[in-house]
N, C-alpha and C. Protein backbone atom coordinates (compact mmCIF):
# COMPACT_ATOMS: atom_id res chain seq x y z
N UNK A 1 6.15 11.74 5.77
CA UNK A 1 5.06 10.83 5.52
C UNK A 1 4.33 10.51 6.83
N UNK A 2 3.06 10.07 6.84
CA UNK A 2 2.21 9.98 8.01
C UNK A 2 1.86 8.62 7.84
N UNK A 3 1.28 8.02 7.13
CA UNK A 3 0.83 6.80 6.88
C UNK A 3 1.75 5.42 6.26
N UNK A 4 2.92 6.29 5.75
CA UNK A 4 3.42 4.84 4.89
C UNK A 4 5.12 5.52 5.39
N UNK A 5 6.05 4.58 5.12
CA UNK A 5 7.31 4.27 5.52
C UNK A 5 8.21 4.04 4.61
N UNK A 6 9.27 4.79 3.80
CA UNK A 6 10.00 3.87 2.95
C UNK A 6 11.77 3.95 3.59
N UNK A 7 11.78 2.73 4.04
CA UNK A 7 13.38 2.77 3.88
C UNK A 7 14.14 1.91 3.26
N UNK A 8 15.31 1.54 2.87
CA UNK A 8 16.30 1.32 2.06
C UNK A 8 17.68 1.16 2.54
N UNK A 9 17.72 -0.31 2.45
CA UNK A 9 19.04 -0.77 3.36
C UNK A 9 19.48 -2.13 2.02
N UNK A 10 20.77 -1.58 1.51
CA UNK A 10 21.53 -2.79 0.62
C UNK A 10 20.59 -2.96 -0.32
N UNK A 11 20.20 -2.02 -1.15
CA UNK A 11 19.42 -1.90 -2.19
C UNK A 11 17.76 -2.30 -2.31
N UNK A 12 17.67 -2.68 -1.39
CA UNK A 12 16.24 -3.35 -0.62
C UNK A 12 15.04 -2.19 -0.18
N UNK A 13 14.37 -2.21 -0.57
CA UNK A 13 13.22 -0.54 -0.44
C UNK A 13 12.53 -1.36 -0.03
N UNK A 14 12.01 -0.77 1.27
CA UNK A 14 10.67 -1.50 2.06
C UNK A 14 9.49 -0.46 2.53
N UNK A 15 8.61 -0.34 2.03
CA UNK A 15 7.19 0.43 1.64
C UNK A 15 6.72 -0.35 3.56
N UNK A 16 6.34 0.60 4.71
CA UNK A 16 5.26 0.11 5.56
C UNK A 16 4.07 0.79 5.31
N UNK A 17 2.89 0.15 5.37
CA UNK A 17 1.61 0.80 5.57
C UNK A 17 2.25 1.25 7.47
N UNK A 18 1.76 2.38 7.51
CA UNK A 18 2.00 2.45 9.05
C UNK A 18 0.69 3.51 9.39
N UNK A 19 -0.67 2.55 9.23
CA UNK A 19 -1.62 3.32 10.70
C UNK A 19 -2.07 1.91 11.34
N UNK A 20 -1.41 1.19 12.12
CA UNK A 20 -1.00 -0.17 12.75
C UNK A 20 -2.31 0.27 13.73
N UNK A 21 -3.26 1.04 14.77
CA UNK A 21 -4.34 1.37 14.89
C UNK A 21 -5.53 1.23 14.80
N UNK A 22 -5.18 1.41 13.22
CA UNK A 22 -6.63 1.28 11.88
C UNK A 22 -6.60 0.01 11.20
N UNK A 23 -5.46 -0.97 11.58
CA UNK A 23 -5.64 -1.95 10.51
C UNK A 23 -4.61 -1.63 9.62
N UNK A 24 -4.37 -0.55 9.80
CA UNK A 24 -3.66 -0.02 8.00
C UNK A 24 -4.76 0.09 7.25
N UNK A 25 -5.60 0.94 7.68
CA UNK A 25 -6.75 0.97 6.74
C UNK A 25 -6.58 2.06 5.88
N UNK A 26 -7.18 2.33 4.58
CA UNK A 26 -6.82 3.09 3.68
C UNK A 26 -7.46 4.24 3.64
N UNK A 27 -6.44 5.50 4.03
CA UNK A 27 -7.17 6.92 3.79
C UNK A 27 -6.61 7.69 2.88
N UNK A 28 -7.15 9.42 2.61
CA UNK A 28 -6.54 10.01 1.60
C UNK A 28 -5.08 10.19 1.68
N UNK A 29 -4.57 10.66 2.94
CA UNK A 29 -3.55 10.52 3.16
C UNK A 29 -2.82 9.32 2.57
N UNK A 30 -3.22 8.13 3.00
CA UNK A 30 -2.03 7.21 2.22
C UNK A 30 -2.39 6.51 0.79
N UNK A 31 -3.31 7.35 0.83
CA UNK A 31 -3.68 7.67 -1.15
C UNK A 31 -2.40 8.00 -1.62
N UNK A 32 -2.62 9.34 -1.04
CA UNK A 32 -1.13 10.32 -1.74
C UNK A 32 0.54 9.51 -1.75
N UNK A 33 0.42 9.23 -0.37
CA UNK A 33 2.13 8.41 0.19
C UNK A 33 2.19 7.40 -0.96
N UNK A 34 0.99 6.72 -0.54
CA UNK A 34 1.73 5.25 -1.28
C UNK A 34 1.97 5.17 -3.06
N UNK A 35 1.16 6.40 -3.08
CA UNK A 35 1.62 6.31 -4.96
C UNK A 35 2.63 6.79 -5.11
N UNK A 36 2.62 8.01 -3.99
CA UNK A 36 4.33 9.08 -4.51
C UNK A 36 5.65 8.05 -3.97
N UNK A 37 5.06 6.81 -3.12
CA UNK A 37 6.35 5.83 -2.76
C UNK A 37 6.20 4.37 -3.85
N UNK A 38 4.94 4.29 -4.06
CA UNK A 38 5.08 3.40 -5.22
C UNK A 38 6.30 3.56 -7.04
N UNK A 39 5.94 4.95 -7.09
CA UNK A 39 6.59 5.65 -8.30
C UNK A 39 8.07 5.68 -7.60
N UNK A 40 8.33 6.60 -6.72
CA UNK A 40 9.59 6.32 -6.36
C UNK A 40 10.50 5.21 -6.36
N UNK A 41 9.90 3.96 -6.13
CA UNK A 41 10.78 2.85 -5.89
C UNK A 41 10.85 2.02 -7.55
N UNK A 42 9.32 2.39 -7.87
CA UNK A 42 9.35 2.02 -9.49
C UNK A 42 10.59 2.40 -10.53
N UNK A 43 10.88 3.80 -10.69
CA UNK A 43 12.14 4.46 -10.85
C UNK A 43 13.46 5.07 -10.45
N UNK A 44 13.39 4.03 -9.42
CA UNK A 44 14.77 4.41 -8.93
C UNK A 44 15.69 3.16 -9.27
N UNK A 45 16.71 3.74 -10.23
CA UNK A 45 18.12 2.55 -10.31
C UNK A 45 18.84 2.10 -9.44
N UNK A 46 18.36 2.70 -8.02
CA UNK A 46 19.41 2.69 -6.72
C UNK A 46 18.37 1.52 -6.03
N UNK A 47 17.46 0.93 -6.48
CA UNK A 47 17.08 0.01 -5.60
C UNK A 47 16.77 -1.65 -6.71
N UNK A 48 17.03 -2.45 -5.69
CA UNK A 48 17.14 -3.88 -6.59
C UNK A 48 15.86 -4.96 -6.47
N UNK A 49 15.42 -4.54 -5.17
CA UNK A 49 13.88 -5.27 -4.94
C UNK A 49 13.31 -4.40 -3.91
N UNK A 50 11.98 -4.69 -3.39
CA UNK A 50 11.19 -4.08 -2.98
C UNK A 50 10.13 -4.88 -2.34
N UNK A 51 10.39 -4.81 -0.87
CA UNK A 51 9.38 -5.43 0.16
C UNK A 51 8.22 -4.42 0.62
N UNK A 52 6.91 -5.01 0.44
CA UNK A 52 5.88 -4.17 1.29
C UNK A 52 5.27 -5.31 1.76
N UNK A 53 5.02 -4.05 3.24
CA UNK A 53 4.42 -4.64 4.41
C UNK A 53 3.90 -4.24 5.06
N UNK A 54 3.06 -4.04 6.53
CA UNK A 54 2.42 -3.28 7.45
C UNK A 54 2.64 -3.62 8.71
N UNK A 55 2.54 -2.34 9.30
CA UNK A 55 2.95 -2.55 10.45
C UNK A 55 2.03 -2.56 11.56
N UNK A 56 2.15 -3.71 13.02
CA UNK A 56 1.21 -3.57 14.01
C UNK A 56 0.45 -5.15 13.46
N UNK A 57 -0.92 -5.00 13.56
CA UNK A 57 -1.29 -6.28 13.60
C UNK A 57 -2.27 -6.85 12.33
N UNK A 58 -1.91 -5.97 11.28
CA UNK A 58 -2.40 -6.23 10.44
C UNK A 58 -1.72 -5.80 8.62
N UNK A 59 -1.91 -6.65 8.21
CA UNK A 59 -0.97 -5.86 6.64
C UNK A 59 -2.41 -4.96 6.41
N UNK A 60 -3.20 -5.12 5.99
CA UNK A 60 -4.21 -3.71 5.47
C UNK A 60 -5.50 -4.37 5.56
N UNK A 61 -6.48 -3.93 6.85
CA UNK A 61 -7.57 -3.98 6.58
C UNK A 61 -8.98 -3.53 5.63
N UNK A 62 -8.51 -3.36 4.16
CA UNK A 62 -9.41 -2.66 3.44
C UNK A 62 -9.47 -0.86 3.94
N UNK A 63 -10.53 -0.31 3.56
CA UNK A 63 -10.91 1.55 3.42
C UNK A 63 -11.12 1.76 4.85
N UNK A 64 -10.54 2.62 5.08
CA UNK A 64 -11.21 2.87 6.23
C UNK A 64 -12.12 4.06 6.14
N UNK A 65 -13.56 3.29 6.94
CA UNK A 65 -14.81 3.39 6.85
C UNK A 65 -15.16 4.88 7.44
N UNK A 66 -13.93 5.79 8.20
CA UNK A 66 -14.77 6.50 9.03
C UNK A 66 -14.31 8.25 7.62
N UNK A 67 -12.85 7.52 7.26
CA UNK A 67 -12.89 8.27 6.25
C UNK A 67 -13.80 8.10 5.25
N UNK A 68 -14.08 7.13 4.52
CA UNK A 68 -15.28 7.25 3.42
C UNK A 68 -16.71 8.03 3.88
N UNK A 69 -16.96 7.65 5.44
CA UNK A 69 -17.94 8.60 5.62
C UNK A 69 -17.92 10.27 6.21
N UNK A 70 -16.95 10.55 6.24
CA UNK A 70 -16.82 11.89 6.38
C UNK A 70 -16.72 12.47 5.05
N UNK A 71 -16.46 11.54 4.23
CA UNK A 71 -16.08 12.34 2.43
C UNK A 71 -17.73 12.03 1.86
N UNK A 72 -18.99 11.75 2.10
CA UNK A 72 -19.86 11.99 1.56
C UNK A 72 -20.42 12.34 0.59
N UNK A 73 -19.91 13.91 0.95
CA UNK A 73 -20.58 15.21 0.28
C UNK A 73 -19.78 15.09 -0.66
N UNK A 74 -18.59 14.07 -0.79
CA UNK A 74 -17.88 14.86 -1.82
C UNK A 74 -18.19 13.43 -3.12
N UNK A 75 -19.03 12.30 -2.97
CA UNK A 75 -18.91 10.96 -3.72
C UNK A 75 -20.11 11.12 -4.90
N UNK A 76 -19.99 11.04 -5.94
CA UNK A 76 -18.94 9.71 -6.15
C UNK A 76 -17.68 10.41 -7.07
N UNK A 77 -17.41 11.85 -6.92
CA UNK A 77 -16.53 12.41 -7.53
C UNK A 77 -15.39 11.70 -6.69
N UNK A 78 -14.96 12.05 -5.37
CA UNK A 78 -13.83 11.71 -4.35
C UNK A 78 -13.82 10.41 -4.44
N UNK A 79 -14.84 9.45 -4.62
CA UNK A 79 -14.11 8.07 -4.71
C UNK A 79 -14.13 7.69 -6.15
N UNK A 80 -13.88 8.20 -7.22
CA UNK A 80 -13.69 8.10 -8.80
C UNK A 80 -12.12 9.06 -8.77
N UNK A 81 -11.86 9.95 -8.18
CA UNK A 81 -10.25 10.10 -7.86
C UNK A 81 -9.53 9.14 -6.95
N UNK A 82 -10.15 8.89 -6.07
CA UNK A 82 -9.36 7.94 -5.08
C UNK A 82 -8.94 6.67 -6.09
N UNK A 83 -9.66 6.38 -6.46
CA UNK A 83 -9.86 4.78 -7.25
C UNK A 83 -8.55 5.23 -8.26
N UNK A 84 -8.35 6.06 -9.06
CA UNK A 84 -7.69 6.31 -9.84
C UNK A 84 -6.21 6.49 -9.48
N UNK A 85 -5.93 6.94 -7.94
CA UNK A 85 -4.81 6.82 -7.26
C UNK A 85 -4.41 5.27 -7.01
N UNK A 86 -5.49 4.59 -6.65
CA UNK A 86 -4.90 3.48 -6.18
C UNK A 86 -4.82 2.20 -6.56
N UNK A 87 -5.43 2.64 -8.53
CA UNK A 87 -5.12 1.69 -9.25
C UNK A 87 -3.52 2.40 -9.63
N UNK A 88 -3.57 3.36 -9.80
CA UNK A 88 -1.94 3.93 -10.13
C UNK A 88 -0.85 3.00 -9.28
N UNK A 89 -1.31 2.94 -8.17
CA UNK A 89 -0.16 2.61 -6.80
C UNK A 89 -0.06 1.04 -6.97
N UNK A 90 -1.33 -0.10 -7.85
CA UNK A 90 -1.33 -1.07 -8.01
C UNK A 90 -0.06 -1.37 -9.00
N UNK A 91 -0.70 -0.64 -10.27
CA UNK A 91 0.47 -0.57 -11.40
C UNK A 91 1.76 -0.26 -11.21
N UNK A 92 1.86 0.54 -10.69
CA UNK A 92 3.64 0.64 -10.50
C UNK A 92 3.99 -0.40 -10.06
N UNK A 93 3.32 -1.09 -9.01
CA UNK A 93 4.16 -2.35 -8.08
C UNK A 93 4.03 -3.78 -9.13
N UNK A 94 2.74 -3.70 -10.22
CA UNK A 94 2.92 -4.67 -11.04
C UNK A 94 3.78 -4.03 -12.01
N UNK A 95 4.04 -2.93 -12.37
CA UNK A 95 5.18 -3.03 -13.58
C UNK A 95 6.32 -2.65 -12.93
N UNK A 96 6.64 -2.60 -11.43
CA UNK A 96 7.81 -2.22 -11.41
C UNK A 96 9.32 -3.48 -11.99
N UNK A 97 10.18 -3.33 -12.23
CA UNK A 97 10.93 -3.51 -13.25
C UNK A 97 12.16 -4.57 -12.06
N UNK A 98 11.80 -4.59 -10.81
CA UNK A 98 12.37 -5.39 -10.17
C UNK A 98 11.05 -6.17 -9.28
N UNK A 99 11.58 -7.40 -8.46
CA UNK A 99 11.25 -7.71 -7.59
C UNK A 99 10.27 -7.31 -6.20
N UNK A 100 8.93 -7.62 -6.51
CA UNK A 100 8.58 -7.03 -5.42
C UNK A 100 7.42 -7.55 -4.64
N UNK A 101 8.36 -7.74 -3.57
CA UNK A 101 7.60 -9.08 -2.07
C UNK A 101 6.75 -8.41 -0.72
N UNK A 102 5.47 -9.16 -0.87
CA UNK A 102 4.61 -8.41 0.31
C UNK A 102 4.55 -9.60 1.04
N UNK A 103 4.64 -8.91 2.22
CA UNK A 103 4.87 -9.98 3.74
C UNK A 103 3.80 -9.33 4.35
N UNK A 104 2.49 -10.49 4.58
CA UNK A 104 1.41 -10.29 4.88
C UNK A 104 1.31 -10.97 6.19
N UNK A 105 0.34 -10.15 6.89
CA UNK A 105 0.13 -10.90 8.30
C UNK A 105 -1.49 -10.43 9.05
N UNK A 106 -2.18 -10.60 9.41
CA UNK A 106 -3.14 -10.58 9.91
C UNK A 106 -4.38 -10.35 9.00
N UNK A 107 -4.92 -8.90 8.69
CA UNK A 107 -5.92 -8.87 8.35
C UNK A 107 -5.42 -8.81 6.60
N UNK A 108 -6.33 -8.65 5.65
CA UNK A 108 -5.90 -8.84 4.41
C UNK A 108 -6.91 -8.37 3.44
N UNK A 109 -7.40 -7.33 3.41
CA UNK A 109 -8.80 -7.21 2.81
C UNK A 109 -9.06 -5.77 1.78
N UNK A 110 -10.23 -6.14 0.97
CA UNK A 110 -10.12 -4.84 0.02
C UNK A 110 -8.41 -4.26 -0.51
N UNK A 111 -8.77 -2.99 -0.37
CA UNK A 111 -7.45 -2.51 -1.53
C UNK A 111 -6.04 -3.26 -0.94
N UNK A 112 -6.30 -3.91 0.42
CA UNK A 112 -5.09 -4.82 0.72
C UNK A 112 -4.48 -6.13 -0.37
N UNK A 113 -6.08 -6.30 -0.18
CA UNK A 113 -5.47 -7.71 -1.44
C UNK A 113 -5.05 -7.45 -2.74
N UNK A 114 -5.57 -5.82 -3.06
CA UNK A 114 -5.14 -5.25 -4.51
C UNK A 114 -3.56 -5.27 -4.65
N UNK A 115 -3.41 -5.06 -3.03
CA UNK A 115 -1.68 -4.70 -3.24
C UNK A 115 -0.97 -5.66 -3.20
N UNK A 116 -1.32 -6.96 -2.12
CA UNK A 116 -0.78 -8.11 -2.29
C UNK A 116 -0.59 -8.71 -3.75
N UNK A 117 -1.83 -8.49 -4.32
CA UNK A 117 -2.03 -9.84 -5.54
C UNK A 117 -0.74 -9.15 -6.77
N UNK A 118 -0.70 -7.63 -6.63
CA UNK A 118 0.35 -6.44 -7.43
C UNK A 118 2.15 -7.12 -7.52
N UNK A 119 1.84 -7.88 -6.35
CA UNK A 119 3.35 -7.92 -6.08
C UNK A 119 3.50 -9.66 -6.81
N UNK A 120 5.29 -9.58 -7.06
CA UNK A 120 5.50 -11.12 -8.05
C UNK A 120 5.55 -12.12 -6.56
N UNK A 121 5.59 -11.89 -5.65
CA UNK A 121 5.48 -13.06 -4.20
C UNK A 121 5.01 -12.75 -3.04
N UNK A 122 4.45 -12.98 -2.91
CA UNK A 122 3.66 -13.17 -1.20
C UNK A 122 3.73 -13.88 -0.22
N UNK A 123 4.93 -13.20 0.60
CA UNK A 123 4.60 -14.06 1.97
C UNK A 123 4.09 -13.88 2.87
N UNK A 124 2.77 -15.18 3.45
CA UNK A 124 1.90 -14.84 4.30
C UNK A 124 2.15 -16.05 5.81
N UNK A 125 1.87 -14.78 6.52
CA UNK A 125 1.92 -15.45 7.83
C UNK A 125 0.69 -16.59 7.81
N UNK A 126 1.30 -17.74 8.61
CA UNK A 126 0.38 -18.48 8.25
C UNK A 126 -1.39 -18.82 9.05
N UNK A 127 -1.84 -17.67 9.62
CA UNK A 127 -3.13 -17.18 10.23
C UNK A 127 -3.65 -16.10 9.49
N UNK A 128 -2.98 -15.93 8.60
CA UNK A 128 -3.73 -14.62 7.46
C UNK A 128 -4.32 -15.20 7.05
């Protein structure tokens, strides 16, 4: 994985946004990660709750802008798939079948707040 993080300690699955850089800003790349780690943690019996978070100085600053404008040529087809990934990645974390806590801290915006609001608790640093 390039963009996102999952590890798993005492049944506990913890999802990082990790481009700490960008904000954690959202590209195709962690289009792909975070749904194929969203589903994963959704169906797995080996895990009991599920923390997401980001790493560096921000939980997720919204799209990042430099990707949307290099994909152009390809809109509004590429962002009518994108959208469709990352309402997928919303849903799993609202239907996943356990517990699942986002620990928010700095910036908080666009598909960030999609993911926050996804989860049953939110803890936010208190300057977010």
């Amino acid at each position: 994985m390039q963009t996102c993080e999952l590890s798993i300690k005492n049944q506990v699955a913890t999802i990082t946004l990790n481009r700490p850089k960008s904000l954690n800003a959202l590209n195709g790349v962690m289009v792909d990660e975070l749904l194929a780690l969203t589903e994963e943690v959704k169906f797995s019996n080996a895990i009991r709750a599920v923390v997401l978070k980001g790493a560096g100085p921000a939980f997720m600053a919204g799209g990042d802008l430099q990707f949307f404008h290099d994909g152009l040529e390809t809109m509004p087809k590429g962002v009518t798939d994108l959208v469709r990934k990352v309402n997928a990645s919303v849903m799993n974390l609202r239907d996943c079948p356990r517990p699942v806590v986002a620990m928010v801290h700095g910036a908080v915006a666009g598909f960030g707040m999609s993911l926050m609001l996804a989860c049953d608790m939110v803890l936010a640093h208190e300057q977010t």
